[in-house]
PDB file of N, CA and C in Angstrom:
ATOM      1  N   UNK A   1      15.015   4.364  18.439  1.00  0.00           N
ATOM      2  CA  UNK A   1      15.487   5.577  17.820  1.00  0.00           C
ATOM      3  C   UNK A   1      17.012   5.607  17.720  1.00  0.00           C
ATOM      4  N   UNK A   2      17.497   5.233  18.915  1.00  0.00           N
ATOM      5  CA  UNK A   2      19.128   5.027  18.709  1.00  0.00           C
ATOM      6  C   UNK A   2      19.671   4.193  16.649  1.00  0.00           C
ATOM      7  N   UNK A   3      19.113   3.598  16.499  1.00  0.00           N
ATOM      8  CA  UNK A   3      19.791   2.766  14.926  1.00  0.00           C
ATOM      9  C   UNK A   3      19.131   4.342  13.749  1.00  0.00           C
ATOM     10  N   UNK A   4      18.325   5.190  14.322  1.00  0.00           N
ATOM     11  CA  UNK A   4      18.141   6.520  13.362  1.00  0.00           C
ATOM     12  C   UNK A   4      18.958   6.993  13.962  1.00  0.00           C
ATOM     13  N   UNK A   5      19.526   7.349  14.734  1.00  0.00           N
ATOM     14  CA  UNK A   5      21.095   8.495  14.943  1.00  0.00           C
ATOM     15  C   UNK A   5      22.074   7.786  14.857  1.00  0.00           C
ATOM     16  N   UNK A   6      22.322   6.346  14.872  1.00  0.00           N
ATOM     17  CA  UNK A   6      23.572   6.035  14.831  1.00  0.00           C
ATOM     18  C   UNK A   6      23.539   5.128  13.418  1.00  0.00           C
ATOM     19  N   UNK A   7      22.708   4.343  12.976  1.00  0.00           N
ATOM     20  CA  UNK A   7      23.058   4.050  11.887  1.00  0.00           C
ATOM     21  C   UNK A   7      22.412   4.402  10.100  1.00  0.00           C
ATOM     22  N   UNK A   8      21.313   5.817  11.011  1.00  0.00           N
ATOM     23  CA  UNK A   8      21.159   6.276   9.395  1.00  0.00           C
ATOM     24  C   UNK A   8      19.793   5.447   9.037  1.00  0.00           C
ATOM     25  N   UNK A   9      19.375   4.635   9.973  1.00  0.00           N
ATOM     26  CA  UNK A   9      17.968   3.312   9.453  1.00  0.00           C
ATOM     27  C   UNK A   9      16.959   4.370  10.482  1.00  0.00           C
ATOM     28  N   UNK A  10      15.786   4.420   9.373  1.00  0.00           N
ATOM     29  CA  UNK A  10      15.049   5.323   9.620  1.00  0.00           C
ATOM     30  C   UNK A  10      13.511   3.990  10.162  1.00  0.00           C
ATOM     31  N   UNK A  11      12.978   4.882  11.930  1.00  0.00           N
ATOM     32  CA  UNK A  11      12.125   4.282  12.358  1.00  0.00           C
ATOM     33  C   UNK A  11      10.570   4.879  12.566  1.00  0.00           C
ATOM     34  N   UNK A  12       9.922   4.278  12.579  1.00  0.00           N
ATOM     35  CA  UNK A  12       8.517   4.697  13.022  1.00  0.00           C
ATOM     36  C   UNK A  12       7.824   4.088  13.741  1.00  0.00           C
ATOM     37  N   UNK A  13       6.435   4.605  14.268  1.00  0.00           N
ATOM     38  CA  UNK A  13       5.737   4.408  15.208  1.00  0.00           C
ATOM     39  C   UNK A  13       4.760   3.896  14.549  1.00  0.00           C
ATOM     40  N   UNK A  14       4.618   3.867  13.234  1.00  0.00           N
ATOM     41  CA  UNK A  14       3.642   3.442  12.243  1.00  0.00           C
ATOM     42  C   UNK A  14       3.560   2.038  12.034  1.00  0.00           C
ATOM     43  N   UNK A  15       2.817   1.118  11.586  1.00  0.00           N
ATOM     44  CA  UNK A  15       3.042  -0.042  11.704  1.00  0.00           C
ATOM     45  C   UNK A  15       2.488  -0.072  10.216  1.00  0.00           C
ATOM     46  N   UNK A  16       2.871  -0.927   9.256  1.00  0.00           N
ATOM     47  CA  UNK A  16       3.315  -0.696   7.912  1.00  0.00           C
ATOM     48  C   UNK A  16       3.482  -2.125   7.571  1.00  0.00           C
ATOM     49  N   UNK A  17       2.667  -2.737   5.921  1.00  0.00           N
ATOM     50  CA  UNK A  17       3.045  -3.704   5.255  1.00  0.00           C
ATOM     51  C   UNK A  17       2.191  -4.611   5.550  1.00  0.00           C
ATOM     52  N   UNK A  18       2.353  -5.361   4.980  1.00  0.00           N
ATOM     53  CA  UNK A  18       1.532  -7.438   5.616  1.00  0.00           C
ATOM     54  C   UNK A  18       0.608  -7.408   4.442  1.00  0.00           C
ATOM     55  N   UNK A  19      -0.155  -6.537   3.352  1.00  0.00           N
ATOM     56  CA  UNK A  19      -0.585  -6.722   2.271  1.00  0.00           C
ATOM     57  C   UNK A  19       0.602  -6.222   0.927  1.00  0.00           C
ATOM     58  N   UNK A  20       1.428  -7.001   1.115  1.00  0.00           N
ATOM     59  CA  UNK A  20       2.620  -7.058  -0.177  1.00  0.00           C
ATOM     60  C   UNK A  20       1.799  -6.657  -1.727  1.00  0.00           C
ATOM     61  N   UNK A  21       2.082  -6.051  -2.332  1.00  0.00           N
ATOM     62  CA  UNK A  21       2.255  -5.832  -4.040  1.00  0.00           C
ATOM     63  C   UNK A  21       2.885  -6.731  -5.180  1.00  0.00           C
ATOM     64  N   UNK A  22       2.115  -7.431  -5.820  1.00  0.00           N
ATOM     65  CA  UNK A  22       2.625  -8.774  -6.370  1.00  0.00           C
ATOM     66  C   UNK A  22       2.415  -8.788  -7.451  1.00  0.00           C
ATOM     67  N   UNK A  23       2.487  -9.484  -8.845  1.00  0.00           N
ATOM     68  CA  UNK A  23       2.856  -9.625  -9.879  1.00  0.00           C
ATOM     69  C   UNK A  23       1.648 -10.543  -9.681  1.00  0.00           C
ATOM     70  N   UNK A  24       1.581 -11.579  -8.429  1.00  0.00           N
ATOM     71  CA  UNK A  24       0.227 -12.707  -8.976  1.00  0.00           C
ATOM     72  C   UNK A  24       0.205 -13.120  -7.601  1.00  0.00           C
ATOM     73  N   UNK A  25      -0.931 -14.007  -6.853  1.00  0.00           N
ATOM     74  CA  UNK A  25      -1.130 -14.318  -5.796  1.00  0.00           C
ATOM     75  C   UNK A  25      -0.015 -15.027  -5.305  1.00  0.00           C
ATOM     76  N   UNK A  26       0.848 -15.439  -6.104  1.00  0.00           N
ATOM     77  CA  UNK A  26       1.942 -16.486  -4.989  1.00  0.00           C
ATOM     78  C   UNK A  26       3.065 -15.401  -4.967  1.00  0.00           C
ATOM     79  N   UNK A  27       3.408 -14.201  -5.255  1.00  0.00           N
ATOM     80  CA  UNK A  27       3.734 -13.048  -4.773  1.00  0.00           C
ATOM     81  C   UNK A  27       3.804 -12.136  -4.170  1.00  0.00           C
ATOM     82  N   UNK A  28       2.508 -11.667  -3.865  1.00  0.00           N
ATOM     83  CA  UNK A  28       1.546 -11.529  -3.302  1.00  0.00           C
ATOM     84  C   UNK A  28       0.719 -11.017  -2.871  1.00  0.00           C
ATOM     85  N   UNK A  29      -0.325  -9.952  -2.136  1.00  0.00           N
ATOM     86  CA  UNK A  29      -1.648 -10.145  -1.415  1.00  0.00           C
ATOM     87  C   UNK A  29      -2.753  -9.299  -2.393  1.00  0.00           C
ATOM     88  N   UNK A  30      -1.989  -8.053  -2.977  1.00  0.00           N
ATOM     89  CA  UNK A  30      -2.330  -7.337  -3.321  1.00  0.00           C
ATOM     90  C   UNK A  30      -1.636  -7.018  -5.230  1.00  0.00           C
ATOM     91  N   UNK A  31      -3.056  -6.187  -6.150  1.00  0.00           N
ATOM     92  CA  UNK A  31      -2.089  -6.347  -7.453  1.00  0.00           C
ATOM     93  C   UNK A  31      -1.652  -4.851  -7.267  1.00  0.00           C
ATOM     94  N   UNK A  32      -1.370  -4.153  -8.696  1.00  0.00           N
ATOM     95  CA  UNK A  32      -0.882  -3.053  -8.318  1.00  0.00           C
ATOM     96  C   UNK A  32      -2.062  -1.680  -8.288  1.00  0.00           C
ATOM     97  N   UNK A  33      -3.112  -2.253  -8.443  1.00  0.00           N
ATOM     98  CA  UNK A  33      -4.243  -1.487  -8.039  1.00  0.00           C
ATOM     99  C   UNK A  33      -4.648  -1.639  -6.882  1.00  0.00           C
ATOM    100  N   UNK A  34      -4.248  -2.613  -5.991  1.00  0.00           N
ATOM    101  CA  UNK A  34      -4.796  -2.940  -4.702  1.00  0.00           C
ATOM    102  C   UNK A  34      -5.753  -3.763  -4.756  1.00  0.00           C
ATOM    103  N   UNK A  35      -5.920  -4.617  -5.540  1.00  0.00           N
ATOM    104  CA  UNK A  35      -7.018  -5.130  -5.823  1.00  0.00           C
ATOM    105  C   UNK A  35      -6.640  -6.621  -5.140  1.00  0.00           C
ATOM    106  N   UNK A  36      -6.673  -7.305  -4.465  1.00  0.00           N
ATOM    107  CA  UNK A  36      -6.875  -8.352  -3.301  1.00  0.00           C
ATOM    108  C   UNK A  36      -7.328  -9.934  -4.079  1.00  0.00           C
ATOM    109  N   UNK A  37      -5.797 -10.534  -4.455  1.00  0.00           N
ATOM    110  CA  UNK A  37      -6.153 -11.502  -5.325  1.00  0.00           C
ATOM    111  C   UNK A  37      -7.154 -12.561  -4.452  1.00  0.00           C
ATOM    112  N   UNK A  38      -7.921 -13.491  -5.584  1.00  0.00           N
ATOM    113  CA  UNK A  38      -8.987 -13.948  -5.336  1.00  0.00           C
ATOM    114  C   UNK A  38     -10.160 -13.745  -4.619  1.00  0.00           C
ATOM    115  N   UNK A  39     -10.141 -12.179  -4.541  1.00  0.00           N
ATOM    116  CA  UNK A  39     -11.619 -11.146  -4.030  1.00  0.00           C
ATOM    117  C   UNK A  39     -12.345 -10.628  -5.073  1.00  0.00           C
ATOM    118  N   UNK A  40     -13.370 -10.526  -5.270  1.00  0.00           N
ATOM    119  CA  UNK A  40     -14.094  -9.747  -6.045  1.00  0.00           C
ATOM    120  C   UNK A  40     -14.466  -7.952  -5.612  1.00  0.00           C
ATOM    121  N   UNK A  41     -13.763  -7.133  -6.467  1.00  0.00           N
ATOM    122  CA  UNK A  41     -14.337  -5.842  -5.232  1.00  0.00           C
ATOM    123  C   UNK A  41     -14.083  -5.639  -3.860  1.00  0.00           C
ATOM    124  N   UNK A  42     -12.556  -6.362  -3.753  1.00  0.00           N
ATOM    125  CA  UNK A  42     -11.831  -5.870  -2.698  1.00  0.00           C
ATOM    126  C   UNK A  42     -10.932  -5.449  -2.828  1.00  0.00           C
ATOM    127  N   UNK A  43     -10.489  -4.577  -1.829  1.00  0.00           N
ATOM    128  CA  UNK A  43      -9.385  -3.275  -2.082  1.00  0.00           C
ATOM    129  C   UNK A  43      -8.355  -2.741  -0.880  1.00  0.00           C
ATOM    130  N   UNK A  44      -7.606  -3.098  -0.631  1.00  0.00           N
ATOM    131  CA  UNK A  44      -6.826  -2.799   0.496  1.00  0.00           C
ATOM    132  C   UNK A  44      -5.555  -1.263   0.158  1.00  0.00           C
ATOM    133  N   UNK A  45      -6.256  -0.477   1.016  1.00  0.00           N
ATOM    134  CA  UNK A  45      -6.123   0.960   0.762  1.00  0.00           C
ATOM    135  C   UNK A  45      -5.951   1.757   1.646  1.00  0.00           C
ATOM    136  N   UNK A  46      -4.757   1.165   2.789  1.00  0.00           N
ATOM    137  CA  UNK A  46      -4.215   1.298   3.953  1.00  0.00           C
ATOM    138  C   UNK A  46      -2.686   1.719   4.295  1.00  0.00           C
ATOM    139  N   UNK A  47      -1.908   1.332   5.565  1.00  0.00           N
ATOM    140  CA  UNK A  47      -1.050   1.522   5.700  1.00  0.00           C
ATOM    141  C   UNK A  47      -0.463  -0.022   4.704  1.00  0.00           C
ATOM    142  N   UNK A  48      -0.989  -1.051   5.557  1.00  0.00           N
ATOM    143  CA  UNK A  48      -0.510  -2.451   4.958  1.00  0.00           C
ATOM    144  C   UNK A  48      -0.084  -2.581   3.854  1.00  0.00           C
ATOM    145  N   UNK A  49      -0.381  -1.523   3.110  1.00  0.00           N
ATOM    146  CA  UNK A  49      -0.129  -2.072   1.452  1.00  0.00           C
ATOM    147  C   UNK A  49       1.253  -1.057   1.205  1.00  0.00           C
ATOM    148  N   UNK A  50       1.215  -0.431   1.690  1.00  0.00           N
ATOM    149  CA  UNK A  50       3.079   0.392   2.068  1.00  0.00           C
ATOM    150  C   UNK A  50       3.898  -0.267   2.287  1.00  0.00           C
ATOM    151  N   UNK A  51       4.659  -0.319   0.662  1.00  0.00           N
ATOM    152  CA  UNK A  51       5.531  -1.830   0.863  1.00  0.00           C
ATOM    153  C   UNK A  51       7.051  -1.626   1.737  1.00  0.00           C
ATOM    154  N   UNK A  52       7.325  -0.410   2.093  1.00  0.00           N
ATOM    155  CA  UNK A  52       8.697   0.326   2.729  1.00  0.00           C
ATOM    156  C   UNK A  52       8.500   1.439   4.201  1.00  0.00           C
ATOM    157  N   UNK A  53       9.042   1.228   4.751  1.00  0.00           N
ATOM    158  CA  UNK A  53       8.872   2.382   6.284  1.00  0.00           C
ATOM    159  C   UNK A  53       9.667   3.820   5.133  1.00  0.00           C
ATOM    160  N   UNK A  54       8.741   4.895   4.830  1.00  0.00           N
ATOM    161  CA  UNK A  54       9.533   6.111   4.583  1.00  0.00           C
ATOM    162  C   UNK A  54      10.210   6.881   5.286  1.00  0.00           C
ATOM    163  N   UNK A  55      10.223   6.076   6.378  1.00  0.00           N
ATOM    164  CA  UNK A  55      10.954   7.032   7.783  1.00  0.00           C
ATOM    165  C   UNK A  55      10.247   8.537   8.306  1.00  0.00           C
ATOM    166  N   UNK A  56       9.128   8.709   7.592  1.00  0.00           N
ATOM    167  CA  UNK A  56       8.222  10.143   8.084  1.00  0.00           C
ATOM    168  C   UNK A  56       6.983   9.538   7.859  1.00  0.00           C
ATOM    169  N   UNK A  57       6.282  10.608   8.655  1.00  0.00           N
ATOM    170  CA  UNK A  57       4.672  10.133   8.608  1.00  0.00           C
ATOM    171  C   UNK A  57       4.134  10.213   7.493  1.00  0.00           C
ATOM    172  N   UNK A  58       3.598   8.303   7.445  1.00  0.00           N
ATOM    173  CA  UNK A  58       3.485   8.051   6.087  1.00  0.00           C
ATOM    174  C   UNK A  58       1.910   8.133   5.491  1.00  0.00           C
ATOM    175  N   UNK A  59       1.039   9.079   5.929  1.00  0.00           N
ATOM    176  CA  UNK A  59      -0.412   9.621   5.478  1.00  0.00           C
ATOM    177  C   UNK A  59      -0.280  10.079   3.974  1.00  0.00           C
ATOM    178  N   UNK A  60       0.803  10.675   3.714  1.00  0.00           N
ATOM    179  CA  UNK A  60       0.458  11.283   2.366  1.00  0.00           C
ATOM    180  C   UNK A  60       1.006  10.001   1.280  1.00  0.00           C
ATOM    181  N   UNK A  61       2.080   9.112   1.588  1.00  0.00           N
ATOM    182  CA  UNK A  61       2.237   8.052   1.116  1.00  0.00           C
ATOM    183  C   UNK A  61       1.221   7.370   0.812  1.00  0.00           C
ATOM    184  N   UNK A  62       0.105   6.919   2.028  1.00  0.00           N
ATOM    185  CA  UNK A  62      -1.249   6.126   1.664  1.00  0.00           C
ATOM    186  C   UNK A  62      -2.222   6.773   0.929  1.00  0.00           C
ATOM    187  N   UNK A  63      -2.312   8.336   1.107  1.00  0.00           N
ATOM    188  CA  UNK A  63      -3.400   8.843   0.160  1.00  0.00           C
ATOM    189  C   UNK A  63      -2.793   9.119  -1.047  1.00  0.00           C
ATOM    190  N   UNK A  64      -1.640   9.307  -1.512  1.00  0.00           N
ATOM    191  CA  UNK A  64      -1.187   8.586  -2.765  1.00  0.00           C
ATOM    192  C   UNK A  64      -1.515   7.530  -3.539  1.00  0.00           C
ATOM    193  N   UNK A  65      -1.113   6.586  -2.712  1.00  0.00           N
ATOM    194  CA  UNK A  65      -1.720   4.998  -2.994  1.00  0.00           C
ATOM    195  C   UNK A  65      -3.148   4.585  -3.289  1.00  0.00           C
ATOM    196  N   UNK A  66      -3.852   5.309  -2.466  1.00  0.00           N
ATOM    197  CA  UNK A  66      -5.421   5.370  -2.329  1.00  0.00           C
ATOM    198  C   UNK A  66      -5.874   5.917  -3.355  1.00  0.00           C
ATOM    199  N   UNK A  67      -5.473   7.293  -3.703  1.00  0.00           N
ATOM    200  CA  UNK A  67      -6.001   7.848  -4.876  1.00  0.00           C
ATOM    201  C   UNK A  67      -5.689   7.293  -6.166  1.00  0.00           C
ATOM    202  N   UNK A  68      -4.467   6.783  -6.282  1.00  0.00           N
ATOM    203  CA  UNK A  68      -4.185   5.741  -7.458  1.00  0.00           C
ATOM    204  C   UNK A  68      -5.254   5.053  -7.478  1.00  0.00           C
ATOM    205  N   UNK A  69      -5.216   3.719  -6.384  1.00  0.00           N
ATOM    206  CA  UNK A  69      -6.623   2.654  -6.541  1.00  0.00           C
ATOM    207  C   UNK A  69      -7.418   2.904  -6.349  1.00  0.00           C
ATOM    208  N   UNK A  70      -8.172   4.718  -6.291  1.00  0.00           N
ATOM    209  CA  UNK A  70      -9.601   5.061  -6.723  1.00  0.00           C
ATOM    210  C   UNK A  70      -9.794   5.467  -8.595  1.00  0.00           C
ATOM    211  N   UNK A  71      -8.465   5.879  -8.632  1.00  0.00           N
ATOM    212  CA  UNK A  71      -8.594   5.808  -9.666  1.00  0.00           C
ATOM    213  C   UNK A  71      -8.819   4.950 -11.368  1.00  0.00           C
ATOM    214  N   UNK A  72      -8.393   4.021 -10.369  1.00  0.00           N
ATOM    215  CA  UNK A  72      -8.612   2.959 -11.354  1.00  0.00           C
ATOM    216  C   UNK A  72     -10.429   2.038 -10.718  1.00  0.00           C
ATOM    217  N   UNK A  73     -10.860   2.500 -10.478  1.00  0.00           N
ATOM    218  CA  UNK A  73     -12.295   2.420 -10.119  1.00  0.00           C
ATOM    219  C   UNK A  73     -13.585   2.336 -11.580  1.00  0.00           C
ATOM    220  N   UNK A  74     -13.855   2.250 -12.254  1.00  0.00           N
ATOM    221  CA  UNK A  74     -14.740   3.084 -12.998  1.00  0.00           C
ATOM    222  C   UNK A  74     -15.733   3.450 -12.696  1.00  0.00           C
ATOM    223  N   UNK A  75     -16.535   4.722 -13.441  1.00  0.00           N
ATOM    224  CA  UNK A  75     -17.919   5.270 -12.737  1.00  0.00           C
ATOM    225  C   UNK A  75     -18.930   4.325 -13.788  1.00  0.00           C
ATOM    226  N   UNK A  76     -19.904   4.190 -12.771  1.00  0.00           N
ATOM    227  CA  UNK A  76     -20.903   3.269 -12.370  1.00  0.00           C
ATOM    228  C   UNK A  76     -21.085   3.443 -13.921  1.00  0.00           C
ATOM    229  N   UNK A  77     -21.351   2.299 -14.930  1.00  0.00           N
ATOM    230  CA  UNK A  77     -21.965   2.507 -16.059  1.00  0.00           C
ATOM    231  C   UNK A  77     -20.927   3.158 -17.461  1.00  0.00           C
ATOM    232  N   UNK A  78     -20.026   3.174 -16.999  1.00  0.00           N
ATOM    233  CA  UNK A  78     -18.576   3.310 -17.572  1.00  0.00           C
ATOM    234  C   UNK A  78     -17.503   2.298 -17.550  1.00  0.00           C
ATOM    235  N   UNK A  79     -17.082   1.737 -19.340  1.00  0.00           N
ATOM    236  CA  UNK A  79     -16.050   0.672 -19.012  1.00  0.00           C
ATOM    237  C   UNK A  79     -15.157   1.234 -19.229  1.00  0.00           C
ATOM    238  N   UNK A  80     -14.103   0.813 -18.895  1.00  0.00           N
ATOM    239  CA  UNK A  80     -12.640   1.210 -18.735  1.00  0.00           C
ATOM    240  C   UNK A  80     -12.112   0.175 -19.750  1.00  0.00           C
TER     241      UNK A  80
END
């Protein structure tokens, strides 16, 4: 906590990232739907995919994120 009062770098207790947002698998883990290169119907829709510490509790950050990559889901029998 000391580098948040003294240098302004904001910390958490949250543990955050390790599924990166990528342009293509050698970028990486994840596209920008969350969609989990070389998975079929996998979806990483967590803290991990929070590519930055927001310095506050970051729940509404992930259900942001989450609701994006539900949204891009389609209903059963519906193409997109």
């Amino acid at each position: 906590m000391i580098f948040e009062a003294v240098a302004n770098i904001p910390s958490t207790a949250h543990i955050l990232g390790g599924a990166t947002i990528g342009r293509d698998s050698k970028s990486g883990v994840i596209d920008k739907n969350h969609r989990v290169y070389g998975y079929q119907n996998m979806l990483v829709c967590d803290g991990s995919a929070v590519p930055a510490n927001p310095g506050v509790n970051p729940s509404l950050t992930i259900t942001a994120m989450t609701e994006h990559a539900m949204s891009k889901i389609p209903v059963r029998g519906q193409v997109l």
